[in-house]
C-alpha atoms as a PDB file:
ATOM      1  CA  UNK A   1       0.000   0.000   0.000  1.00  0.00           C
ATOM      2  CA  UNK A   2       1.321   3.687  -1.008  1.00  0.00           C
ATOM      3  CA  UNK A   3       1.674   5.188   2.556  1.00  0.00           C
ATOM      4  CA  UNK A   4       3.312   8.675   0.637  1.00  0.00           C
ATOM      5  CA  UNK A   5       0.603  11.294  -0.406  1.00  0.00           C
ATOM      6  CA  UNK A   6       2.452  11.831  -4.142  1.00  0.00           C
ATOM      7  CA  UNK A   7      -0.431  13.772  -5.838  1.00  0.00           C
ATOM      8  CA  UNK A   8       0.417  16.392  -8.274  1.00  0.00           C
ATOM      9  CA  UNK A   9      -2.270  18.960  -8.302  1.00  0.00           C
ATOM     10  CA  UNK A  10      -1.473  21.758 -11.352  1.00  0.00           C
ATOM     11  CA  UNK A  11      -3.625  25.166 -11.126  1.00  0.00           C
ATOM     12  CA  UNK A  12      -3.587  27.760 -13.822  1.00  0.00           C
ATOM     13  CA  UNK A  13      -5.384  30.462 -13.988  1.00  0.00           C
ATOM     14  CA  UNK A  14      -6.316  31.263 -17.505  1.00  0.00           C
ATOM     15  CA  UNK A  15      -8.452  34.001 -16.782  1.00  0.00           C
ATOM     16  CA  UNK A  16      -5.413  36.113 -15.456  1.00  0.00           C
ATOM     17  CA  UNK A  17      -2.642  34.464 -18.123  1.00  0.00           C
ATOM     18  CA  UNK A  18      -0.967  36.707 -20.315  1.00  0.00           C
ATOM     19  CA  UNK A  19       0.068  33.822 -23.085  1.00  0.00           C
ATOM     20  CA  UNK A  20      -3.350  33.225 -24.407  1.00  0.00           C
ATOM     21  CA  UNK A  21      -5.430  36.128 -26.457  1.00  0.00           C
ATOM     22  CA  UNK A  22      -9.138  36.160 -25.865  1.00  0.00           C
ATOM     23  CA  UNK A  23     -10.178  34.410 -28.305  1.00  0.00           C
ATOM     24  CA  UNK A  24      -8.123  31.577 -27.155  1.00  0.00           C
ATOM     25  CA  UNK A  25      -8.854  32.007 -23.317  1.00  0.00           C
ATOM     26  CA  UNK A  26     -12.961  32.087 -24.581  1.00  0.00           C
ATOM     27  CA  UNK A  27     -11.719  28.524 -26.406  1.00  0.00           C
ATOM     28  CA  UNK A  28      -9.995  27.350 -23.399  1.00  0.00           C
ATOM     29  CA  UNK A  29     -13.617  27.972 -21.170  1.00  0.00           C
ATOM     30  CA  UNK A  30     -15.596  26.844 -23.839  1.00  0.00           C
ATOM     31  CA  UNK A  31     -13.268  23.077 -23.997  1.00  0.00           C
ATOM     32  CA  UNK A  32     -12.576  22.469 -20.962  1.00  0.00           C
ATOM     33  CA  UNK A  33     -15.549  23.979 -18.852  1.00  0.00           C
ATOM     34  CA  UNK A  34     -15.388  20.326 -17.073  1.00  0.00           C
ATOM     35  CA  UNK A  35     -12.080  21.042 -15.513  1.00  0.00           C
ATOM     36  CA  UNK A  36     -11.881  24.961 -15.138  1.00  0.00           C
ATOM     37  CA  UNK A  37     -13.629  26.020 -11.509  1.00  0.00           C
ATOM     38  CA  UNK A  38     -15.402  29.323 -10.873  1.00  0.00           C
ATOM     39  CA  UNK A  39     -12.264  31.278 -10.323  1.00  0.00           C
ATOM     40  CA  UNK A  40     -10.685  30.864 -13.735  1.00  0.00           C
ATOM     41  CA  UNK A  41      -8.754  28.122 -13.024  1.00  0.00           C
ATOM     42  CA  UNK A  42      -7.780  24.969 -14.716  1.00  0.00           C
ATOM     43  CA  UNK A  43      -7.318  22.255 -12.422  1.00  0.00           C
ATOM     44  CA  UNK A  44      -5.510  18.794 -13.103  1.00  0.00           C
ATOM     45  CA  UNK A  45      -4.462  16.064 -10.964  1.00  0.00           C
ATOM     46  CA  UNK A  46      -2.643  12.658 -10.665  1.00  0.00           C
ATOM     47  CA  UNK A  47      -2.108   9.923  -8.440  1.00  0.00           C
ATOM     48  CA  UNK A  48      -1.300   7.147 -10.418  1.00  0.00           C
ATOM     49  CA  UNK A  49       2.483   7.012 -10.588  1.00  0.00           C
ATOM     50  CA  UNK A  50       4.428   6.243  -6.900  1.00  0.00           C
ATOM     51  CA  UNK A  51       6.503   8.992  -7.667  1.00  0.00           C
ATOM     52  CA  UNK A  52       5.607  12.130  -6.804  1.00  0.00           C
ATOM     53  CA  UNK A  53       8.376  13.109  -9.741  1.00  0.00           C
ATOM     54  CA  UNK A  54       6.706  10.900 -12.317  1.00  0.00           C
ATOM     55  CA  UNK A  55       3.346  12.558 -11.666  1.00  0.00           C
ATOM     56  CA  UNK A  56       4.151  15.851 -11.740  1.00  0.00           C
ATOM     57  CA  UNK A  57       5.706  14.977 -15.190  1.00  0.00           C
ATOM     58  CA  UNK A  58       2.349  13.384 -16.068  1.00  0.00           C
ATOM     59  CA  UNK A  59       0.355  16.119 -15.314  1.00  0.00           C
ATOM     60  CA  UNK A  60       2.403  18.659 -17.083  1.00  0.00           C
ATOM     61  CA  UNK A  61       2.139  16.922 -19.753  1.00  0.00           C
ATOM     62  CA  UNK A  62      -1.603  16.561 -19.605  1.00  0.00           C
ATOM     63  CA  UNK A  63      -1.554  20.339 -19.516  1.00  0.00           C
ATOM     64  CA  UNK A  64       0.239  20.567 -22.852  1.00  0.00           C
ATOM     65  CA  UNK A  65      -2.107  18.084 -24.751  1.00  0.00           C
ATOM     66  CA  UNK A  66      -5.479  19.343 -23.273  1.00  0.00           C
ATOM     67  CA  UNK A  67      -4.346  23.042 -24.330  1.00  0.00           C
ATOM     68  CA  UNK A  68      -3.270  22.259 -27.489  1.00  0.00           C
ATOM     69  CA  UNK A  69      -5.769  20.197 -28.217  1.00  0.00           C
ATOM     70  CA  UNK A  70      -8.400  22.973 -27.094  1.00  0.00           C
ATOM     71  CA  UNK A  71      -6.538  25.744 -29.129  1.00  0.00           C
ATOM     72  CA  UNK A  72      -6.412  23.936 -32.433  1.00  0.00           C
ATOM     73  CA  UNK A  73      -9.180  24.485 -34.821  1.00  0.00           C
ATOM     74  CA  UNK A  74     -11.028  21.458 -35.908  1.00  0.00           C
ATOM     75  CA  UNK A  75     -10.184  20.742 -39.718  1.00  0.00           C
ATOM     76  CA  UNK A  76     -12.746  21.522 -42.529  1.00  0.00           C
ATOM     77  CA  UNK A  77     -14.385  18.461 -43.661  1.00  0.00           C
ATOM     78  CA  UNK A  78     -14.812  18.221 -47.423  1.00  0.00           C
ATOM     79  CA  UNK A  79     -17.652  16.602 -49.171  1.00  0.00           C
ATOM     80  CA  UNK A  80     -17.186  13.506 -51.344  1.00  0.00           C
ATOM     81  CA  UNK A  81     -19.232  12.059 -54.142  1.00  0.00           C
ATOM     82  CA  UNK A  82     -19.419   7.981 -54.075  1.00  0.00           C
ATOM     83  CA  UNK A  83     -17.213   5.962 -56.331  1.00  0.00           C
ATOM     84  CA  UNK A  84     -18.609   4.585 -59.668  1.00  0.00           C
ATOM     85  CA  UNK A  85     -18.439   1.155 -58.078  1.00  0.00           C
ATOM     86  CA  UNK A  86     -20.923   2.030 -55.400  1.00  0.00           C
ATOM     87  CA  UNK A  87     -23.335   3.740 -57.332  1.00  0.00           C
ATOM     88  CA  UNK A  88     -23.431   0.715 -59.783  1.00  0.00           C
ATOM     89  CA  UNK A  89     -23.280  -1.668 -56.496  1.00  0.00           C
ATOM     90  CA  UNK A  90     -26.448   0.518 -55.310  1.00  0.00           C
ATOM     91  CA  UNK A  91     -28.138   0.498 -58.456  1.00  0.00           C
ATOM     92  CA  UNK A  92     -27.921  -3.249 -58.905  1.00  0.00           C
ATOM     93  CA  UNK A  93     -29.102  -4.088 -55.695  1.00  0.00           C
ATOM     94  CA  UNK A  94     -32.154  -1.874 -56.401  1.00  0.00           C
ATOM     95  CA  UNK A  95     -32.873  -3.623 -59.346  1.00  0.00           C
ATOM     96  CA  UNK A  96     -32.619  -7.056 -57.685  1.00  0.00           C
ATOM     97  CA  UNK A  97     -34.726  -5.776 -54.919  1.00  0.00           C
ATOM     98  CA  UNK A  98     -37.363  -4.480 -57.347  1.00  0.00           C
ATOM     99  CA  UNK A  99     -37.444  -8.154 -59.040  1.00  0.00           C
ATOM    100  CA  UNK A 100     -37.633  -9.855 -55.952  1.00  0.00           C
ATOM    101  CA  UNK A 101     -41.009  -7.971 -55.461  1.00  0.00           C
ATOM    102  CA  UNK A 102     -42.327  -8.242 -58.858  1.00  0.00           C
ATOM    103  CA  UNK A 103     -42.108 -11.609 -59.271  1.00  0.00           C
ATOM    104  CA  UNK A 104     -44.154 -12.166 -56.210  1.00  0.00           C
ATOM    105  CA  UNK A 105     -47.238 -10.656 -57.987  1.00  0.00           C
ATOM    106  CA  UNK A 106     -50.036 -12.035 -59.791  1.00  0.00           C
ATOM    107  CA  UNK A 107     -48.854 -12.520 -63.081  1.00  0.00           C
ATOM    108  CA  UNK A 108     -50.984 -10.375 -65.948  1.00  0.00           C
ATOM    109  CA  UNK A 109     -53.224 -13.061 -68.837  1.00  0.00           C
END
């Protein structure tokens, strides 16, 4: 059993940093609303390692993903047509489907 307290706790207060712009810091609130308290302040924390060394490491470099991550924009998506294949595919399966149902008709005299 871990008798040592080795928690990491990391606090920063993003409503009083100077690195990030506004539109950034509104990013940053918008993201990661779970984690940021009512002061303005992100909050991370880790237990897992035994060293109190190793978690600090680990939450540091939580920090730097989660920000990042936040900051980026999200790419643009662009719109595809489908392949030849599959409309051919789609179209043949139509036409089988339409049979299936045609030949379960009365037939016409």
């Amino acid at each position: 059993m871990n008798k040592v307290n080795t928690r990491v706790e990391l606090r920063f207060s993003v409503e009083h940093s100077q690195v990030f712009s506004d539109d950034e810091k509104n990013l940053l609130f918008k993201k990661l609303k779970n984690r940021i308290n009512l002061e303005g302040e992100l909050i991370l924390a880790s237990e897992v390692e035994r060293s109190q060394l190793r978690n600090r490491a680990k939450v540091t470099a939580l920090f730097y993903e989660l920000v990042e991550k936040a900051i980026t924009p999200p790419k643009k998506r662009f719109k595809t047509k489908p392949t030849r294949a599959s409309r051919i595919k789609r179209v043949e399966s139509k036409k089988q489907h339409s049979e299936k149902k045609s030949m379960r008709r009365r037939p016409d005299f």
